[in-house]
Protein backbone atom coordinates (compact mmCIF):
# COMPACT_ATOMS: atom_id res chain seq x y z
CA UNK A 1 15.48 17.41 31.46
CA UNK A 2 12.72 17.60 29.19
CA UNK A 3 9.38 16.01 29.54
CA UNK A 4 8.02 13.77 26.51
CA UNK A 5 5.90 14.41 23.92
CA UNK A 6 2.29 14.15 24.68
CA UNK A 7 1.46 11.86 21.71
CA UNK A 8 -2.12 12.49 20.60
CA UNK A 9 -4.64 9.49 20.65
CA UNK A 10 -5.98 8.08 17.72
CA UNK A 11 -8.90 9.88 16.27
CA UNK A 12 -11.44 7.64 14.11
CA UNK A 13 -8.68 5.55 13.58
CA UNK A 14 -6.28 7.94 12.39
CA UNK A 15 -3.23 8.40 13.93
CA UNK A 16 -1.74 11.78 14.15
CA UNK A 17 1.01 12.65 11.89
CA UNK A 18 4.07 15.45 13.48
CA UNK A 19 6.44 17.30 12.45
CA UNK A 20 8.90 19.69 14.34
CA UNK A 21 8.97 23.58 13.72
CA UNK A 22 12.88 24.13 12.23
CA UNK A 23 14.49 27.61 12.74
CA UNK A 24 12.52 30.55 10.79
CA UNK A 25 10.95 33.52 10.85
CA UNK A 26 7.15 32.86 11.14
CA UNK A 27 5.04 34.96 12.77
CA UNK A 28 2.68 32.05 13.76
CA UNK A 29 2.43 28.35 13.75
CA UNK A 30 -0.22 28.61 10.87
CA UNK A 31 1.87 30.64 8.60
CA UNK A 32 4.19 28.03 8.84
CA UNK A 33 1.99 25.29 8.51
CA UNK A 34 0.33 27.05 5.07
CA UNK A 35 3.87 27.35 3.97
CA UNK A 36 5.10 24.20 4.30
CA UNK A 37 1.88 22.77 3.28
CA UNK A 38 0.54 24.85 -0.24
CA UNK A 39 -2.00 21.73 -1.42
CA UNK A 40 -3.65 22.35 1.93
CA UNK A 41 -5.80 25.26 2.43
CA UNK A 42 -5.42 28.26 5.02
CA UNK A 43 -9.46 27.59 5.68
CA UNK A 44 -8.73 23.67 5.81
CA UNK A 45 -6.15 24.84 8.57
CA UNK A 46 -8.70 27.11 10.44
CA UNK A 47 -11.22 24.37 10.59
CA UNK A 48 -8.92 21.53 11.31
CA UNK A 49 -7.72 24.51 14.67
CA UNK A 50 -11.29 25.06 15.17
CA UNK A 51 -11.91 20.88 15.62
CA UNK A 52 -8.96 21.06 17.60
CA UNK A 53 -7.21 18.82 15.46
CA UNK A 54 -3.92 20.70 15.58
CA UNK A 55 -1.78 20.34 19.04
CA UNK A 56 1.57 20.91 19.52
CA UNK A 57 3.65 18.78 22.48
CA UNK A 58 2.45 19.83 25.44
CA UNK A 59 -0.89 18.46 24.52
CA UNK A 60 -2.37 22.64 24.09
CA UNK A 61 -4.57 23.82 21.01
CA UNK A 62 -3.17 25.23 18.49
CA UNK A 63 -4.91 28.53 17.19
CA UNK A 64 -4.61 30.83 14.13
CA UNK A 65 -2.47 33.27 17.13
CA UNK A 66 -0.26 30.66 18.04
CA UNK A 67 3.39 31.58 18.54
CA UNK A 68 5.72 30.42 16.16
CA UNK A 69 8.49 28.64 18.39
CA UNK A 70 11.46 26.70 16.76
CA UNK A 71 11.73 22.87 17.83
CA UNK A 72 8.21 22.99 19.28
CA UNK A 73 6.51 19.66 17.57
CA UNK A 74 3.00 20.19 16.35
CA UNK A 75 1.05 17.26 15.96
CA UNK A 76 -2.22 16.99 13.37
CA UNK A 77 -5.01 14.84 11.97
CA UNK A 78 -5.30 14.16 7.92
CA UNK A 79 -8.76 14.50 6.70
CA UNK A 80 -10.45 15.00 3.53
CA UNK A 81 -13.30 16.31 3.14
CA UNK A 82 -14.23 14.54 -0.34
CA UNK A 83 -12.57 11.58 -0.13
CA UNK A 84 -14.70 8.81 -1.95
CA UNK A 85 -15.70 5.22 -0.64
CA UNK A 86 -13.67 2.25 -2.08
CA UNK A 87 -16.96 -0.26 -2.25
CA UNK A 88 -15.27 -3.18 -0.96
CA UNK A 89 -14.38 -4.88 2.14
CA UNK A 90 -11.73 -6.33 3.69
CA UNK A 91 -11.46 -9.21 5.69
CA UNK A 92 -9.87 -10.50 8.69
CA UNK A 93 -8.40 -13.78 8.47
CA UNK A 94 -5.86 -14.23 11.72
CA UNK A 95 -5.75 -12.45 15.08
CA UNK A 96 -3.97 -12.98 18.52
CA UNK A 97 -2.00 -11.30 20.06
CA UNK A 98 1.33 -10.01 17.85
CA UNK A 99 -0.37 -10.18 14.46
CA UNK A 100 -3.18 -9.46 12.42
CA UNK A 101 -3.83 -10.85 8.80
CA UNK A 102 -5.97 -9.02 6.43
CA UNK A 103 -7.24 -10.33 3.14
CA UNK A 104 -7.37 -6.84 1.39
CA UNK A 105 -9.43 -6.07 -2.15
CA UNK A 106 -8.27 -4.63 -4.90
CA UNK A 107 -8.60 -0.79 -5.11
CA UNK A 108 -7.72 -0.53 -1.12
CA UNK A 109 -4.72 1.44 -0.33
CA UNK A 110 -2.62 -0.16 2.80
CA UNK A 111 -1.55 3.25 4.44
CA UNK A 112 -2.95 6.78 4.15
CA UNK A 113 -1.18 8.77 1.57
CA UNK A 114 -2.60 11.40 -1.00
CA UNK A 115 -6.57 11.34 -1.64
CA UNK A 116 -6.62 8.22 0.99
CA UNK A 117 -7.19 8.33 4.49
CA UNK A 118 -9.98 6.96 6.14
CA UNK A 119 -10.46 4.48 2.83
CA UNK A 120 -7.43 2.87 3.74
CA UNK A 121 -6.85 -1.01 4.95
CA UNK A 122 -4.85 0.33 8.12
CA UNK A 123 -7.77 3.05 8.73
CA UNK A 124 -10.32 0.63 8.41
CA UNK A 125 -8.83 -2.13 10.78
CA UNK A 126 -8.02 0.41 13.81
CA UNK A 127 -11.82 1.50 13.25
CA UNK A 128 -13.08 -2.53 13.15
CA UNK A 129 -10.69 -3.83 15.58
CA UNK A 130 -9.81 -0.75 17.94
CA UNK A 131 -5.84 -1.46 18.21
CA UNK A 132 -4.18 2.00 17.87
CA UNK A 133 -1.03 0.32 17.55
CA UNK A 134 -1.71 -1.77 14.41
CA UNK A 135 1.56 -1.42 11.89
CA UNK A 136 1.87 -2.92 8.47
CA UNK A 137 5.02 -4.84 8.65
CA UNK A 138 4.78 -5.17 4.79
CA UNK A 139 2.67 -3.78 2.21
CA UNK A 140 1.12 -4.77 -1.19
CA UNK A 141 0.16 -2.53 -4.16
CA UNK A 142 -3.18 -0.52 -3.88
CA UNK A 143 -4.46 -2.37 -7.27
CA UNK A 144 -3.62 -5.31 -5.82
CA UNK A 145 -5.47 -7.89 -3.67
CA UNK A 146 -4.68 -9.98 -1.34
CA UNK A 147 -2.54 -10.71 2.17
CA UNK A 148 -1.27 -8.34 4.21
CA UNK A 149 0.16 -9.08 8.03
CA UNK A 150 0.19 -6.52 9.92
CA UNK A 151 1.97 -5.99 13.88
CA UNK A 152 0.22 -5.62 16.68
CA UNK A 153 2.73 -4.65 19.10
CA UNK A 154 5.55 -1.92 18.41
CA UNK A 155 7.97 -3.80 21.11
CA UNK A 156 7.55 -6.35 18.70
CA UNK A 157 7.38 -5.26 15.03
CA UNK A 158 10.96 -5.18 14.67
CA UNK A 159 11.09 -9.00 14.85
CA UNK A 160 8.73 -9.21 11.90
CA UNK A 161 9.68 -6.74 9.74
CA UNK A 162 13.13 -8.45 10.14
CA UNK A 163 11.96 -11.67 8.24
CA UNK A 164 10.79 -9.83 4.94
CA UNK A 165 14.27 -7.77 4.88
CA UNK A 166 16.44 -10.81 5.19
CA UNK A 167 13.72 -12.86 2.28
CA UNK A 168 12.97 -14.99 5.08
CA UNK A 169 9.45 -14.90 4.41
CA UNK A 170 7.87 -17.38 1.23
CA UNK A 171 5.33 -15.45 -0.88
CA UNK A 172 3.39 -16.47 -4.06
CA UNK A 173 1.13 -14.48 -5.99
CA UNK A 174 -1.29 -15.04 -8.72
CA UNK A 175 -1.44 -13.41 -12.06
CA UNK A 176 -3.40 -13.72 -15.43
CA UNK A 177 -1.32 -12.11 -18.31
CA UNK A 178 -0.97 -12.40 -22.06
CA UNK A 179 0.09 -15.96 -22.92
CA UNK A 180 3.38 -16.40 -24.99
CA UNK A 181 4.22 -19.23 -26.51
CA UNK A 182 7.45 -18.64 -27.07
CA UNK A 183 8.53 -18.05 -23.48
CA UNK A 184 9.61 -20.81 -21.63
CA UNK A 185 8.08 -21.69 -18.28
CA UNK A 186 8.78 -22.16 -15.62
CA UNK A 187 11.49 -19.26 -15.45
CA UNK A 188 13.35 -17.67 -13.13
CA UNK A 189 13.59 -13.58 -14.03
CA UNK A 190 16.50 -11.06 -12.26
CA UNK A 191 16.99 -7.60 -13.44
CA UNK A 192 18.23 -5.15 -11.59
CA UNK A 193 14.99 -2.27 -11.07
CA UNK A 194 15.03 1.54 -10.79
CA UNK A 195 12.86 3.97 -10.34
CA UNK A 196 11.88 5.85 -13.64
CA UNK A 197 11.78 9.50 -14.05
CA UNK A 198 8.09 8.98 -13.87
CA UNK A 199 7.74 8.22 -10.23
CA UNK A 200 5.32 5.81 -10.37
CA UNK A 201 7.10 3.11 -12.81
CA UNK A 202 9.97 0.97 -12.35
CA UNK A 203 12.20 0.30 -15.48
CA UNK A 204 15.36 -2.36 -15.44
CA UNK A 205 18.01 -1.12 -16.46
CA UNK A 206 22.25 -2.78 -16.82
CA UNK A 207 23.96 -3.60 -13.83
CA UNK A 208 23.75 -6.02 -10.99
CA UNK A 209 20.38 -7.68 -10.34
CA UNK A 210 18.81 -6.49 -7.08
CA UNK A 211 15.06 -8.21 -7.88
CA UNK A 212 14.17 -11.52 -8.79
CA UNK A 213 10.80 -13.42 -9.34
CA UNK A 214 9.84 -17.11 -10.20
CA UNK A 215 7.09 -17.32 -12.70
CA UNK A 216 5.56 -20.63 -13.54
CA UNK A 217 2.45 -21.32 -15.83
CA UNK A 218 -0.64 -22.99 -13.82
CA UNK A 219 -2.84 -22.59 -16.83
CA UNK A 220 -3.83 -21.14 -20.40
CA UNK A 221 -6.77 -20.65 -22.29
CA UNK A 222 -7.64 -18.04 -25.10
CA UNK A 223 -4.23 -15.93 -25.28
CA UNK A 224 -4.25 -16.03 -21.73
CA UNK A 225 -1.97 -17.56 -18.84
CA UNK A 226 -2.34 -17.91 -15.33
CA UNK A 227 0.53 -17.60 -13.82
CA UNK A 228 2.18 -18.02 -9.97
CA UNK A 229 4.69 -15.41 -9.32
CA UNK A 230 7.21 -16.16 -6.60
CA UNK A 231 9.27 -12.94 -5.61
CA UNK A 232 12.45 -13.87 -3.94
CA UNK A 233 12.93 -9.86 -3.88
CA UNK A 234 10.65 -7.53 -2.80
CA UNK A 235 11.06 -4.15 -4.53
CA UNK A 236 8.46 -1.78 -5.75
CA UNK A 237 6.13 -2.71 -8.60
CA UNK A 238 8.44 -5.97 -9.14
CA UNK A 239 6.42 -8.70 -10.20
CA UNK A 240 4.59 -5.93 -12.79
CA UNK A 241 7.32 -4.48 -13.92
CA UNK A 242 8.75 -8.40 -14.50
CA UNK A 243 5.97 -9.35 -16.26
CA UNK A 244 5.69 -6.40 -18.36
CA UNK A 245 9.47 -7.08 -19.56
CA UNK A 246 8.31 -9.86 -20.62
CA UNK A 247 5.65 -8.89 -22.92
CA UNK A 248 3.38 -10.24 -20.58
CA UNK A 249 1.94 -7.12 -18.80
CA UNK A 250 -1.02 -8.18 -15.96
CA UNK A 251 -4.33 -7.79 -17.74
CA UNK A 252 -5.61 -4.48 -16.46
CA UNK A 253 -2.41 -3.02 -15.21
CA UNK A 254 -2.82 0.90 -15.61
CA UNK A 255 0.76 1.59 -15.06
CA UNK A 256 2.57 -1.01 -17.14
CA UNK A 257 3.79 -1.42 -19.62
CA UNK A 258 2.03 2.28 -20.43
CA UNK A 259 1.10 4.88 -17.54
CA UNK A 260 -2.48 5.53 -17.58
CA UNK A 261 -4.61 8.63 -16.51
CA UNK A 262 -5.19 8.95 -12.64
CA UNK A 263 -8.52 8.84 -11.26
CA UNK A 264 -9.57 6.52 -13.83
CA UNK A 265 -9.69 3.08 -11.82
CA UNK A 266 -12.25 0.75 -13.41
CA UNK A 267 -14.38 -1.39 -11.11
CA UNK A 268 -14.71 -3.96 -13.58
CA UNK A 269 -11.51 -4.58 -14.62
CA UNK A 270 -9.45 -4.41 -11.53
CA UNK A 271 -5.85 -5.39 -11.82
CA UNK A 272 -5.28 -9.35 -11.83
CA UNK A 273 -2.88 -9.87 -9.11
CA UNK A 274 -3.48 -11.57 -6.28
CA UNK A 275 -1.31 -12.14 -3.15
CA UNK A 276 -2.59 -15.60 -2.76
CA UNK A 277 -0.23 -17.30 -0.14
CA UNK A 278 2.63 -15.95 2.75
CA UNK A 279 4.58 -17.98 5.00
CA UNK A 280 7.10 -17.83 7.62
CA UNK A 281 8.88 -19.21 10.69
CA UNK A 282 7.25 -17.21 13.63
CA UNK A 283 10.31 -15.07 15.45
CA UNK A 284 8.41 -15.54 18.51
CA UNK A 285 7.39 -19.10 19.27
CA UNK A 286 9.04 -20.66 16.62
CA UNK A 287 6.12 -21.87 14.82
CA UNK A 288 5.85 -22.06 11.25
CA UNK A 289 2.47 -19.26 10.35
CA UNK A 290 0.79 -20.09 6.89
CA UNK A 291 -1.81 -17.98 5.46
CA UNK A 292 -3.32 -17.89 2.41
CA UNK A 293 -6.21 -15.51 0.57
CA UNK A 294 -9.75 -16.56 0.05
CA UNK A 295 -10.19 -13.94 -2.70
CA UNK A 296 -9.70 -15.34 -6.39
CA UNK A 297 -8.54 -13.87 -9.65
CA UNK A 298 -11.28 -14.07 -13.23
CA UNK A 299 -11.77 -17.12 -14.91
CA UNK A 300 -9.58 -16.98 -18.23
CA UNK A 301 -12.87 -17.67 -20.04
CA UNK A 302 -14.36 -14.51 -18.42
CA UNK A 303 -11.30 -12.24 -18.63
CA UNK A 304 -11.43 -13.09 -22.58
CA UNK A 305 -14.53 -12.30 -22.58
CA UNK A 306 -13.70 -8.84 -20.96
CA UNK A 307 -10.75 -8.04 -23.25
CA UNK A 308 -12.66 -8.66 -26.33
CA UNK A 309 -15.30 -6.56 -25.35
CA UNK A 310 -13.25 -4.07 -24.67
CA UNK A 311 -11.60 -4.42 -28.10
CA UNK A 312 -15.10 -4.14 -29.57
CA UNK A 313 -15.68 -1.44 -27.41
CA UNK A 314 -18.37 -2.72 -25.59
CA UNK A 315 -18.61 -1.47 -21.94
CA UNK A 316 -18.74 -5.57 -20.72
């Protein structure tokens, strides 16, 4: 019978990521790993070995001599050298003992994934709050702000992650956008969303709808609406790619309706989206849990301020 997998701790609040050696012919586990891996370099490898950041199963180091050995798992640490600091914090606005709810900012990815690792929300609250287990059991754009609940307990993650899948959970966002006059609200809006050849947009396209969002108007002022968006749906990009079909693209959104440059986020402008309020009946007790963000959007006065300097090309 074999023994389990000596799982790694968490390591500055990163957990380990794995992956199991398939059949091959590789001399060693680092020729491997530089194959399968070409963004990361043989030297990033060596160090990583040399911080003994690199184990496989059985909990030993592995070295630039290491066997290659089919089926073996190898488990390793993410880390980036360069990776810059997102200057804004988080907040924590609900803790016991099966949940955590964080009021993230905008610019603050949820999970690690490409030049984000340790400037991530999930990162950030292992550090602060020292729960290795800590799961997102949803997860919210990295432009945008806002609530995110996250599980304490794997035995009991299931239970939550349940509620979003079967749109058991009531969500409303804020948004300022273009104002149009000739669009009646409040609307209802159902497309059916795909992802575009450009992986990072959605585009609708014919067929049955599989999104759908509630938009009503809260207010208008200059060519400019604030708006509550209430997804029903919950598929990537939605309530942007909505809005954007509807000639009403969120003010600062640098993928709709056109695909911007990366690297290019603008600390002044940050997208104007805002998950403002989340609630649900608990799966646990029973109780109804209602949360809601203490972050705010612009004014309209100041976000037409900002647009028309940026028309005049003032930096604003």
């Amino acid at each position: 019978m074999n023994k389990p997998a000596r799982v790694p701790p968490t390591l500055n609040g990163v957990s380990p990521s794995c992956i199991a050696l398939p059949a091959g012919a590789w001399r060693s586990i680092v020729d491997f790993l530089c194959e399968r891996f070409p963004d990361v370099a043989p030297a990033e490898w060596a160090a990583r070995m040399a911080a003994g950041a690199v184990v496989d199963e059985c909990g030993r180091h592995v070295s630039a001599s290491s066997p290659f050995q089919a089926g073996l798992r190898v488990y390793y640490y993410r880390s980036l050298a360069d990776e810059a600091p997102i200057p804004f914090e988080e907040s924590v606005l609900f803790q016991d003992d099966w949940l955590v709810v964080a009021d993230k900012p905008h610019f603050l990815p949820v999970m690690p994934s490409g030049r984000y690792v340790q400037e991530t929300l999930l990162v950030r609250l292992k550090r602060r709050l020292g729960i290795d287990t800590l799961s997102p059991i949803h997860r919210i754009d990295r432009e945008t702000a806002g609530l995110v609940v996250f599980a304490v307990q794997p035995a009991t993650r299931g239970a939550y992650q349940t509620l979003f899948a079967d749109k058991a959970v009531s969500k409303e966002y804020e948004a300022i956008a273009p104002y149009r006059q000739d669009l009646s609200l409040p609307r209802i809006h159902r497309s059916r969303l795909e992802e575009d050849s450009c992986f990072m947009q959605m585009h609708e396209v014919s067929g049955e709808p599989n999104t759908e969002t509630r938009i009503e108007l809260i207010e208008q002022s200059g060519g400019l609406a604030r708006c509550r968006l209430s997804p029903v749906t919950g598929r990537k990009h939605q309530l942007r790619a909505h809005c954007a079909s509807l000639g009403m693209p969120i003010l600062h959104d640098r993928i709709y309706p056109a695909l911007l440059a990366e690297n290019t986020d603008d600390c002044a402008r940050p997208l104007q989206l805002l998950a403002r309020t989340l609630s649900f009946r608990d799966p646990l007790s029973g109780a109804l849990r209602s949360f809601a963000s203490e972050r705010s959007l612009m004014s309209l006065e100041a976000a037409s301020r900002l647009q028309q300097g940026s028309a005049g090309g003032v930096a604003g």
